[in-house]
Protein backbone atom coordinates (compact mmCIF):
# COMPACT_ATOMS: atom_id res chain seq x y z
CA UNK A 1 -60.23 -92.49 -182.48
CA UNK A 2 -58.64 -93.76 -185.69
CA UNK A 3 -57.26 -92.54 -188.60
CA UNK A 4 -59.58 -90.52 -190.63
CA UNK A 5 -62.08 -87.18 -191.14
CA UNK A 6 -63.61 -85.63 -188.02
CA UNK A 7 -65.60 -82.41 -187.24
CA UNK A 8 -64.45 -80.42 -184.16
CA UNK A 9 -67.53 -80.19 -181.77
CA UNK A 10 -65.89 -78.79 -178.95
CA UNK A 11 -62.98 -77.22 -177.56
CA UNK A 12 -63.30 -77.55 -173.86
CA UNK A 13 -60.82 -75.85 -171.16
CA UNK A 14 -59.00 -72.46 -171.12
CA UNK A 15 -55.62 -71.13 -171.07
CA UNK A 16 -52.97 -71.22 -173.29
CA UNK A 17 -52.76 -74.25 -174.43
CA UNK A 18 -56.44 -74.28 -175.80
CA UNK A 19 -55.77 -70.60 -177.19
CA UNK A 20 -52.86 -71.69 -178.94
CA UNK A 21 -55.12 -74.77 -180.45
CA UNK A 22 -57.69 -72.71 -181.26
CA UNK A 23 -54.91 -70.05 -183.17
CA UNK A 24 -54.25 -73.55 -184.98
CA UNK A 25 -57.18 -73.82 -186.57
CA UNK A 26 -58.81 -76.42 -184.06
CA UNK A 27 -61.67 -74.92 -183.81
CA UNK A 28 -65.73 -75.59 -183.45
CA UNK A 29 -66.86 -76.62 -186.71
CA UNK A 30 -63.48 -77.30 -188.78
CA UNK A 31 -62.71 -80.73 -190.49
CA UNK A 32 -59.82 -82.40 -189.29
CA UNK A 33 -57.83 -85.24 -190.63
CA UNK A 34 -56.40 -88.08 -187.90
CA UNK A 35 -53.09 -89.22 -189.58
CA UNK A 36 -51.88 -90.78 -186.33
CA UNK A 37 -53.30 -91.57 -183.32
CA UNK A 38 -50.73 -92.08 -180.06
CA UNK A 39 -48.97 -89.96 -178.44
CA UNK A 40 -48.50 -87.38 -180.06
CA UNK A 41 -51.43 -87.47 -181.88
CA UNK A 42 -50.76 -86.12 -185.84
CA UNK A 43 -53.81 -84.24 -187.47
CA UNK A 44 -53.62 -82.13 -190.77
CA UNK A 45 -55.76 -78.95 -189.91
CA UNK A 46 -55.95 -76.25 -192.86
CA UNK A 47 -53.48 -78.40 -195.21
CA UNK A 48 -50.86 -78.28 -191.87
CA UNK A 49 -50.20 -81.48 -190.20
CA UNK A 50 -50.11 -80.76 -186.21
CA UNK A 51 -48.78 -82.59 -183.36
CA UNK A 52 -50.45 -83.00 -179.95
CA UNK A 53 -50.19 -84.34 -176.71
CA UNK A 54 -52.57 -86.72 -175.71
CA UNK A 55 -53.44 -84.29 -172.60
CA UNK A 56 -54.26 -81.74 -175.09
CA UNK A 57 -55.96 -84.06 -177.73
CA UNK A 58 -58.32 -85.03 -174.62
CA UNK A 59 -59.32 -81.57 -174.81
CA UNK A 60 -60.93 -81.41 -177.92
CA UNK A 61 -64.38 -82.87 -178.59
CA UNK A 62 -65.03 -84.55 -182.50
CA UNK A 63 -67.38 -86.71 -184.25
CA UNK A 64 -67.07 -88.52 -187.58
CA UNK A 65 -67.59 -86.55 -190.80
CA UNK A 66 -70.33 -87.07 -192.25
CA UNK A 67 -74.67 -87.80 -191.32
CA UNK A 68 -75.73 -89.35 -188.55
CA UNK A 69 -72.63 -89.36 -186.60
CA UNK A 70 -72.06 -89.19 -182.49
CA UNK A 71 -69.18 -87.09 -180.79
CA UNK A 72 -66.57 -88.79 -179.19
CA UNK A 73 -63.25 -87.61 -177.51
CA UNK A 74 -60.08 -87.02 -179.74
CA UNK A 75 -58.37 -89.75 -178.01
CA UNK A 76 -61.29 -92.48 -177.41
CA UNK A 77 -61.72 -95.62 -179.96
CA UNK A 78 -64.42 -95.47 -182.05
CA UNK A 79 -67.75 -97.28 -181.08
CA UNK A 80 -68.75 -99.79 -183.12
CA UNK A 81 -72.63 -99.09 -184.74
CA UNK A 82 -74.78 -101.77 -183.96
């Protein structure tokens, strides 16, 4: 995905790694902002920019803000609406 506003869907996996995303605000239903995607990955979550691998970015399941939007991984490029 490129820059710009998602919605965390999903968080999928367990341990600590996911905990400790979860403790940093990515989390089901909270808007987050892409600033760079690569590896790491940069989002702002809560006003606080965050760095992730892309191992851990490929856990987290988003879609684009706003109606009539589909979820896509973290990671993936954004389809193109027909």
């Amino acid at each position: 995905m490129t820059r710009g506003t998602v919605t965390c869907r999903q968080v999928h996996g367990g341990g600590p790694e996911i905990t400790r995303l979860k403790r940093l605000g990515i989390c089901v239903g909270r808007q987050l902002e892409i600033v760079h995607s690569g590896d790491p990955m940069i989002l702002k979550v809560a006003g606080t920019r965050v760095g992730l691998s892309r191992q851990l970015a490929d856990a987290v399941l988003v879609e684009p803000a706003g109606p009539n939007t589909a979820a896509a991984e973290i990671n993936q490029p954004a389809k193109e609406q027909p």
